[in-house]
N, C-alpha and C. Protein backbone atom coordinates (compact mmCIF):
# COMPACT_ATOMS: atom_id res chain seq x y z
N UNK A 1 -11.32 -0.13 -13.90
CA UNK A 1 -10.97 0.46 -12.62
C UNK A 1 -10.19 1.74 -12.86
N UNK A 2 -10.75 3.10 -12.40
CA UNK A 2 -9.94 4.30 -12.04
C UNK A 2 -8.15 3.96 -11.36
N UNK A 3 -8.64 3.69 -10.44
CA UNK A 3 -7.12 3.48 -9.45
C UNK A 3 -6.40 2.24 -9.27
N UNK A 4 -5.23 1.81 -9.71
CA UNK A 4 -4.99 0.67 -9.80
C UNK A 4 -3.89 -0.13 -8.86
N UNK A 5 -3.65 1.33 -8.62
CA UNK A 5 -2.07 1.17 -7.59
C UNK A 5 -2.32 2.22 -6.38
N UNK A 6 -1.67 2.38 -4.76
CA UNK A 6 -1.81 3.13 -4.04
C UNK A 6 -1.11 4.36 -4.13
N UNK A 7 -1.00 5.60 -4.09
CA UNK A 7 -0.05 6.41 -3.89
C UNK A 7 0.55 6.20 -2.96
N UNK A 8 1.68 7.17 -2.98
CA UNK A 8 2.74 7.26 -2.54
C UNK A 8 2.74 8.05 -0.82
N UNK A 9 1.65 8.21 -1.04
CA UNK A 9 1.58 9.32 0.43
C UNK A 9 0.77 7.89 1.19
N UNK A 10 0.19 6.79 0.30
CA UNK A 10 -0.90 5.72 1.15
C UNK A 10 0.54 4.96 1.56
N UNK A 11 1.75 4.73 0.67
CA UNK A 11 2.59 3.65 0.86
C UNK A 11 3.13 4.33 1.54
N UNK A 12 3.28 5.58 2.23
CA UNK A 12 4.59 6.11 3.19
C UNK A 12 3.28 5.52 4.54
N UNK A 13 2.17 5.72 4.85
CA UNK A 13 1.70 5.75 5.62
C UNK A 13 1.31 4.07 6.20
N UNK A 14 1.45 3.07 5.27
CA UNK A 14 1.54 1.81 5.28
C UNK A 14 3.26 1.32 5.89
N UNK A 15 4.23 1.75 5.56
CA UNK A 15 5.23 1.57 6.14
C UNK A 15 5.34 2.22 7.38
N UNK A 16 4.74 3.29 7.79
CA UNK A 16 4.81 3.82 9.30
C UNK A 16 4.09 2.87 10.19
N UNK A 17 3.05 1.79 9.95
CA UNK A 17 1.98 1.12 10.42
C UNK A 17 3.12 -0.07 10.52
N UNK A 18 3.82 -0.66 9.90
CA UNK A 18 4.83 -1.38 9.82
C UNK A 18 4.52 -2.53 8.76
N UNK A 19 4.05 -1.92 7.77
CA UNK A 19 4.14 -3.38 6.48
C UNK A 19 5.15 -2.95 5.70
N UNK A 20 5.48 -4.25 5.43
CA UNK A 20 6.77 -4.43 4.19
C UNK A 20 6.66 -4.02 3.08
N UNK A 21 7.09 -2.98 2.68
CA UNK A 21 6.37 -2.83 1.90
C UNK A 21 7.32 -3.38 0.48
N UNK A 22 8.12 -4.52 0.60
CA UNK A 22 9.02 -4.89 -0.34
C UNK A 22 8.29 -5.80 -1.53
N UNK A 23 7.32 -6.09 -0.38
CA UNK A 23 6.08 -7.24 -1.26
C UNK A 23 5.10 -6.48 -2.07
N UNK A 24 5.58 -5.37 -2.55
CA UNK A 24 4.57 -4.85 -3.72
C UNK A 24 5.09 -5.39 -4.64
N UNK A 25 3.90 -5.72 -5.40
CA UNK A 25 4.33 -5.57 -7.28
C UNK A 25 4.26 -4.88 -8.17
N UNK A 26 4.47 -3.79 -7.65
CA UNK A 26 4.26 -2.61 -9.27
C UNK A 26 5.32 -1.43 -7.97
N UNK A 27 5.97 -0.67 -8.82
CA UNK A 27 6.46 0.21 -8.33
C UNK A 27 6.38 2.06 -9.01
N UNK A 28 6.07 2.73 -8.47
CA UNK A 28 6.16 4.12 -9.09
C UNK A 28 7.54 4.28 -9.70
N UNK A 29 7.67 4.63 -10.87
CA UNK A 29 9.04 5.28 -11.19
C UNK A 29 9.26 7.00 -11.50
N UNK A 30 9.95 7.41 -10.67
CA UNK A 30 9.72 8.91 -10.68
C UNK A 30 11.23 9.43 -11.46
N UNK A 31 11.29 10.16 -12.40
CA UNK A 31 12.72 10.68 -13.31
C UNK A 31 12.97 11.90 -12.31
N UNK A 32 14.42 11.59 -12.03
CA UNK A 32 14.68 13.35 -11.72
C UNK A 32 15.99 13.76 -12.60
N UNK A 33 15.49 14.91 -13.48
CA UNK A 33 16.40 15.44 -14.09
C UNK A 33 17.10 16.23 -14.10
N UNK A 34 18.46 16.58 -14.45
CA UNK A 34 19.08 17.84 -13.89
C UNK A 34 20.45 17.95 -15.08
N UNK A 35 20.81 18.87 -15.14
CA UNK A 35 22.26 18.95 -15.64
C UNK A 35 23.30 18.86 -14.83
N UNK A 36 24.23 18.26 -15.20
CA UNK A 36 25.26 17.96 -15.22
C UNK A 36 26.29 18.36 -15.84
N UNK A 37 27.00 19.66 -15.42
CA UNK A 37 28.18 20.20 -16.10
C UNK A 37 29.26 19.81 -15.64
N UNK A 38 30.32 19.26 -16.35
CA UNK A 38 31.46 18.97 -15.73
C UNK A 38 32.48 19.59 -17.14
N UNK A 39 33.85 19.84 -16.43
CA UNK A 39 34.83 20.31 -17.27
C UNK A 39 35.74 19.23 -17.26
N UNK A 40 35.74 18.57 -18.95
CA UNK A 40 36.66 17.41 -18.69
C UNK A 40 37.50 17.38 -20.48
N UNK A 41 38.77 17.95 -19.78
CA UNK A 41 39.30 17.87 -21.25
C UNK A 41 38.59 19.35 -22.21
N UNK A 42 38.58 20.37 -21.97
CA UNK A 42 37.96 21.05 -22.17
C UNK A 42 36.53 20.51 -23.20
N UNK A 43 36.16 19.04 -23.04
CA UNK A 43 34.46 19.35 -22.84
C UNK A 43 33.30 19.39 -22.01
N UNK A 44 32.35 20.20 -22.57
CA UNK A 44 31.45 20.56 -21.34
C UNK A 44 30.27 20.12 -21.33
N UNK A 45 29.21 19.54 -20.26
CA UNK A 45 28.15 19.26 -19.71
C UNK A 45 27.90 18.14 -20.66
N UNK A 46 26.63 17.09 -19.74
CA UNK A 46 25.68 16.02 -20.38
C UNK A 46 25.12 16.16 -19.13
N UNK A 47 23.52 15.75 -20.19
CA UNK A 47 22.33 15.28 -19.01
C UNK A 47 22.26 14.14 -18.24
N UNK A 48 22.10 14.01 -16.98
CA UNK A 48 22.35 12.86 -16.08
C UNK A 48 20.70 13.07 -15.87
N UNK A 49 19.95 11.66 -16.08
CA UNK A 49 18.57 11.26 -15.49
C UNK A 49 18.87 9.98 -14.75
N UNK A 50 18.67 10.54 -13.42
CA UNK A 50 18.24 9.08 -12.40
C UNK A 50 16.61 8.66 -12.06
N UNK A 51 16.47 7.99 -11.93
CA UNK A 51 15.43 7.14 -11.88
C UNK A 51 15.18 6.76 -10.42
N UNK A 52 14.25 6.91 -9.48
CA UNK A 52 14.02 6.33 -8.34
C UNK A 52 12.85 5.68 -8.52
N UNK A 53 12.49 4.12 -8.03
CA UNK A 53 11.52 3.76 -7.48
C UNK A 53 10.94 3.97 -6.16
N UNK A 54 10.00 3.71 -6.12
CA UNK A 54 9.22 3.73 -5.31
C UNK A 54 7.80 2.40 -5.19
N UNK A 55 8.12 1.56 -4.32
CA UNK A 55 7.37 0.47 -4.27
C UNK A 55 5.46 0.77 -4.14
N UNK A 56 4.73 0.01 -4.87
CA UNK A 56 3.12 0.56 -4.44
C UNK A 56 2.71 -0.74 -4.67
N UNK A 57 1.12 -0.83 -3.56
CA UNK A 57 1.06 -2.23 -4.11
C UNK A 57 -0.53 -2.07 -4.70
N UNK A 58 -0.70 -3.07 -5.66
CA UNK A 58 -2.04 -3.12 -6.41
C UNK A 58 -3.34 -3.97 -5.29
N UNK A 59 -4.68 -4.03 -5.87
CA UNK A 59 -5.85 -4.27 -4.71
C UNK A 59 -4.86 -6.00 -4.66
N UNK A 60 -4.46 -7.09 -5.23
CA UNK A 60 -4.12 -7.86 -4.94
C UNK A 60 -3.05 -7.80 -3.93
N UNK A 61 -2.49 -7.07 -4.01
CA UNK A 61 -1.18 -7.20 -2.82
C UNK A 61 -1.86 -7.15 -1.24
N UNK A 62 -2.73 -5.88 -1.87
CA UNK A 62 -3.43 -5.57 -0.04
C UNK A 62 -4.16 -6.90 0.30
N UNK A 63 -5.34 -7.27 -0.80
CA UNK A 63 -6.29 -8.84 -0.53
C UNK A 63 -5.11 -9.71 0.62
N UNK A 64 -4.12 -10.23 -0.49
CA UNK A 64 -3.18 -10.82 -0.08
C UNK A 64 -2.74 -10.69 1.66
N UNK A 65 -2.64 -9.59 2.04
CA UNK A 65 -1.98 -8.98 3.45
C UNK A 65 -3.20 -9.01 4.04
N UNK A 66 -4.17 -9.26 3.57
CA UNK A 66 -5.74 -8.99 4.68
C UNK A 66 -6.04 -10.66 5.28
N UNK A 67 -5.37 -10.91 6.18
CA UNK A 67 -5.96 -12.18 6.84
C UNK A 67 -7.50 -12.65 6.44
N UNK A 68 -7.63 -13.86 5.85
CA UNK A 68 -9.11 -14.46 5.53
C UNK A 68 -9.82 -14.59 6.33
N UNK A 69 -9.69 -14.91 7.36
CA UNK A 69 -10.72 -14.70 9.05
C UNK A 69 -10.20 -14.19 10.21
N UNK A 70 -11.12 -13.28 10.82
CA UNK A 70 -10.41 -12.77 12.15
C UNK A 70 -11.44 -13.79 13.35
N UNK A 71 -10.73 -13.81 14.15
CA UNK A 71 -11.66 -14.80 15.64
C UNK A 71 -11.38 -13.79 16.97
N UNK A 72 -12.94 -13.32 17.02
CA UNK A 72 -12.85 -12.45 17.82
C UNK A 72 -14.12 -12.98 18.67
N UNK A 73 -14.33 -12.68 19.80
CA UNK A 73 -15.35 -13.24 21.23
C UNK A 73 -16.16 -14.64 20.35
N UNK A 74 -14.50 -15.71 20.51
CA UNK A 74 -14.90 -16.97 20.50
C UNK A 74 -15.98 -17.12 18.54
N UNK A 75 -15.99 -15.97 17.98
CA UNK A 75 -16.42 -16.31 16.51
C UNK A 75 -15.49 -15.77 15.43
N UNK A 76 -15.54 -16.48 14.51
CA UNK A 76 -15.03 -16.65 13.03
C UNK A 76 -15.27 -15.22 11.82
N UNK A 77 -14.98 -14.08 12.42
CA UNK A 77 -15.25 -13.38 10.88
C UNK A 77 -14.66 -13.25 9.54
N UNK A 78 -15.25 -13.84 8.57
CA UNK A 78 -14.81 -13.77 7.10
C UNK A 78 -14.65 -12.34 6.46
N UNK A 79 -13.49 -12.72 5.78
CA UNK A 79 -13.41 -11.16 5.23
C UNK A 79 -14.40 -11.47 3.59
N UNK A 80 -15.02 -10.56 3.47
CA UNK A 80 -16.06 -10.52 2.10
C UNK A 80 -15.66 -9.04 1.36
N UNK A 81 -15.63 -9.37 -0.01
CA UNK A 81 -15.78 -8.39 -0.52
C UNK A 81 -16.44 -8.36 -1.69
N UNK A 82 -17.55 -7.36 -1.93
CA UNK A 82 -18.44 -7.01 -2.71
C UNK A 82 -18.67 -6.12 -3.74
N UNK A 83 -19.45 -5.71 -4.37
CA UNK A 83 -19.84 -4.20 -4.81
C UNK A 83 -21.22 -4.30 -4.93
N UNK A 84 -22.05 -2.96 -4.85
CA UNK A 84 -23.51 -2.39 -5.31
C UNK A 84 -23.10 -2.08 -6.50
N UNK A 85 -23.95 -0.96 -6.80
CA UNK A 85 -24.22 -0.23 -8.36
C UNK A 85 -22.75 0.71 -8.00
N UNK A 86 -22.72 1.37 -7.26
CA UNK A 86 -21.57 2.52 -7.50
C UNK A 86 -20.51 2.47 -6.02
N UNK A 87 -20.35 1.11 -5.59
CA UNK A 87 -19.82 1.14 -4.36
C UNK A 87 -19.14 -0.16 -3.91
N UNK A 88 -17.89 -0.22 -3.22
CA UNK A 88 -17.26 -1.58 -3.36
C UNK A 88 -17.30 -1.16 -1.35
N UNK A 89 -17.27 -2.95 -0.81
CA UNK A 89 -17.05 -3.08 0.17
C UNK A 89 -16.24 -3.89 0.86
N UNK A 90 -15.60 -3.87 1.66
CA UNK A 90 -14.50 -4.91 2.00
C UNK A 90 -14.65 -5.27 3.49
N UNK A 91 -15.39 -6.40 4.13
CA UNK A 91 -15.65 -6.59 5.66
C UNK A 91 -15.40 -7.53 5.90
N UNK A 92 -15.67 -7.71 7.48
CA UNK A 92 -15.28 -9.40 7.72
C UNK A 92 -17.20 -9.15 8.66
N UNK A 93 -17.12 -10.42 8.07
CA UNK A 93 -18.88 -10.92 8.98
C UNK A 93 -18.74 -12.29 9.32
N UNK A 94 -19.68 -11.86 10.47
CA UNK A 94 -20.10 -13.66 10.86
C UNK A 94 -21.61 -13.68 10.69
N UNK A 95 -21.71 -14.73 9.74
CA UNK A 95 -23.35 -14.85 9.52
C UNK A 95 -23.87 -13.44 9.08
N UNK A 96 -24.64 -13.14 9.77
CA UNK A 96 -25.16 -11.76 9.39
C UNK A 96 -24.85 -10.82 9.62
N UNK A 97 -23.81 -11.03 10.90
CA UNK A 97 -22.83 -9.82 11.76
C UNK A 97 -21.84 -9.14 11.19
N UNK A 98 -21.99 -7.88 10.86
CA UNK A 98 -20.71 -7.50 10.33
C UNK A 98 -19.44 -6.97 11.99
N UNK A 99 -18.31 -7.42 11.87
CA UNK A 99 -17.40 -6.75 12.36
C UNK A 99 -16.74 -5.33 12.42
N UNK A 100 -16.55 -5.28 11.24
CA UNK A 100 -16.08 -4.14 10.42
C UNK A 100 -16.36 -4.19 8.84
N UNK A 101 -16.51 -2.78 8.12
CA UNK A 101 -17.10 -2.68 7.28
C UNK A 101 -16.26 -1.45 6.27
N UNK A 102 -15.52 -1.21 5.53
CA UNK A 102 -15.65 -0.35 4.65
C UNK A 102 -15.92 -0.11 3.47
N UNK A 103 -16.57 1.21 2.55
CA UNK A 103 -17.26 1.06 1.58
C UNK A 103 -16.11 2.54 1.02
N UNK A 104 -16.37 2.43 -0.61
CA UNK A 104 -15.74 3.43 -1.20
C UNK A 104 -16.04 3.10 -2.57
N UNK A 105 -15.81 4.02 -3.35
CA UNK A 105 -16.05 4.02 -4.85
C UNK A 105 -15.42 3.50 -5.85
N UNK A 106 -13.77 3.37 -4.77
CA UNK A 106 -12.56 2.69 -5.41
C UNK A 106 -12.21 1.55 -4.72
N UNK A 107 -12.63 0.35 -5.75
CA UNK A 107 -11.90 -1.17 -4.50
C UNK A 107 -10.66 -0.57 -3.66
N UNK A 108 -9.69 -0.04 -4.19
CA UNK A 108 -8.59 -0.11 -3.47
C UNK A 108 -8.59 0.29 -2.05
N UNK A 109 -9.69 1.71 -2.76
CA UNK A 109 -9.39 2.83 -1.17
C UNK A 109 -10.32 1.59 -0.24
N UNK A 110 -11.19 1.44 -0.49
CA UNK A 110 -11.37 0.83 0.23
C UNK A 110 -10.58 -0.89 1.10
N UNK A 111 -10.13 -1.53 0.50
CA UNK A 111 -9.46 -2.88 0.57
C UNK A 111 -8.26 -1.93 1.68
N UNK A 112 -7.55 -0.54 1.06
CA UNK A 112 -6.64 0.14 2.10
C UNK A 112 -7.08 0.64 3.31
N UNK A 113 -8.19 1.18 3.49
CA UNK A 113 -8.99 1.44 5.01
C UNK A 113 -8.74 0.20 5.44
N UNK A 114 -9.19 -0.92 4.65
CA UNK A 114 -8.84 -2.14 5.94
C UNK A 114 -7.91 -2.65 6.01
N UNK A 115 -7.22 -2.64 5.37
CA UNK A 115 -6.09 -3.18 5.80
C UNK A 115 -4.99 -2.13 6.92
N UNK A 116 -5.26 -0.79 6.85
CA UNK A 116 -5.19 0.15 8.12
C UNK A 116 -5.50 -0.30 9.29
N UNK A 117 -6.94 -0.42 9.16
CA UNK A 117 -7.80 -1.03 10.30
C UNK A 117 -7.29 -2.50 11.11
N UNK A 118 -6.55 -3.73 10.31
CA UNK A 118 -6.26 -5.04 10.72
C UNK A 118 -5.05 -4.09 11.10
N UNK A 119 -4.06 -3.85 10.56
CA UNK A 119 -2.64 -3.52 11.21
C UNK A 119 -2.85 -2.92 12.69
N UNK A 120 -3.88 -1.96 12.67
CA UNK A 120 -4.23 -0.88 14.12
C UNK A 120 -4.45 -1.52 14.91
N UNK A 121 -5.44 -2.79 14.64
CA UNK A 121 -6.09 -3.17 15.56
C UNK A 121 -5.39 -5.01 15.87
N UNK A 122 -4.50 -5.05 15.06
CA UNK A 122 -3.43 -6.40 15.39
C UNK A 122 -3.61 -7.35 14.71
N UNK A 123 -4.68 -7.80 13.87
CA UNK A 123 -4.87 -8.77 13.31
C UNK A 123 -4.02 -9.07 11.66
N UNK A 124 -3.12 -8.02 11.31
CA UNK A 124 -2.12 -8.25 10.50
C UNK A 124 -1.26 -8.11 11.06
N UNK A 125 -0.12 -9.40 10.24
CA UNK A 125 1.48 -9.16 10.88
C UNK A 125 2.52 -7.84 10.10
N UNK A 126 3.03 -7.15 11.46
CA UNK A 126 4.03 -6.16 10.41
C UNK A 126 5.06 -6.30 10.67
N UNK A 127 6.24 -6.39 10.16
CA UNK A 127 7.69 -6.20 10.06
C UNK A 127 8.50 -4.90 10.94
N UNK A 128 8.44 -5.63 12.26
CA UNK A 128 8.34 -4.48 13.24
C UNK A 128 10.26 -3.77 13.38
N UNK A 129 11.15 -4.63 11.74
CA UNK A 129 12.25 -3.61 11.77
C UNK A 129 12.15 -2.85 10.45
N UNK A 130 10.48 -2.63 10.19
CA UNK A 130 10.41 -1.79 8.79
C UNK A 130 10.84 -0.31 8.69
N UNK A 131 10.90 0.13 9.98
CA UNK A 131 10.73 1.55 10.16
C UNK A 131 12.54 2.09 10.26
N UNK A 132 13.33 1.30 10.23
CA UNK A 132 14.44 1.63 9.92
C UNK A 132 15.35 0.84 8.44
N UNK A 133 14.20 0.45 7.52
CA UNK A 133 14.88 -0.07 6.69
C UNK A 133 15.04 0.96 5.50
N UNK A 134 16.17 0.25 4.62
CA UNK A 134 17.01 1.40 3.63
C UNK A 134 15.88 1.89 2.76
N UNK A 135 14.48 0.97 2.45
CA UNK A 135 13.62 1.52 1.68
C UNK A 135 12.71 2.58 2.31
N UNK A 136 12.73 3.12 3.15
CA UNK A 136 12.14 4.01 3.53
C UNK A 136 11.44 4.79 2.87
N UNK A 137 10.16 5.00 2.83
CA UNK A 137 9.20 5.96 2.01
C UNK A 137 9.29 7.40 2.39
N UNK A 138 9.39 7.60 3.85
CA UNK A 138 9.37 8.84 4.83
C UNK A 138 10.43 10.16 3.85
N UNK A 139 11.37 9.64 3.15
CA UNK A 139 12.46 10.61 2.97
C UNK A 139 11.96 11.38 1.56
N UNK A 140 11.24 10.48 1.23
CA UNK A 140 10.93 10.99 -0.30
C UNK A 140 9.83 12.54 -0.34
């Protein structure tokens, strides 16, 4: 697999939708470096590196957050996911019916369209005090 984890611009846009995004398992670690001069005792400067995370979640985290059936006009759609030769798909069908459908080259991007799609359209639960919590993606 090319892509293994979401960026950081998919996880700011997943916390605006309102998922937690505390339940990832892998996190970005980004270094920011800088000097640090201080006058102490007439000695001078050391490098200070802080470290920020940043939470992302892998295609299991999203699977995980994608409800196994949606019940919509009185039927059962299963969520399925597949691949062709050069193409992964992630839907929910009944019988032969598809509901919804997305396809992409990367499981993830795709498994992330839908799980967009369940949050938009209600069939995932979100953590509706995410948007003021200290982890905030928005600031970064």
């Amino acid at each position: 697999m090319k892509k293994q984890v979401l960026s950081i611009e998919q996880m700011q846009h997943l916390q605006k939708l309102g998922i937690d995004i505390i339940k990832a398992s892998m996190f970005w670690q980004l270094d920011c470096h800088y000097a640090q001069h201080l006058v102490v005792h007439n000695v001078l400067a050391y490098d200070i590196t802080l470290k920020k995370v940043i939470p992302t979640f892998t295609v299991q985290d999203i699977l995980d957050l994608l409800p196994g059936e949606i019940e919509k006009d009185d039927k059962n759609y299963c969520l399925n996911v597949f691949r062709n030769y050069k193409t992964y798909f992630v839907s929910y069908h009944w019988c032969d019916n598809p509901l919804i459908s997305f396809e992409n080259e990367l499981f993830i991007n795709a498994a992330y369209d839908m799980l967009c799609w369940c949050v938009e359209n209600g069939y995932t639960t979100t953590n509706e005090f995410n948007h003021e919590s200290k982890n905030n993606l928005s600031d970064k």
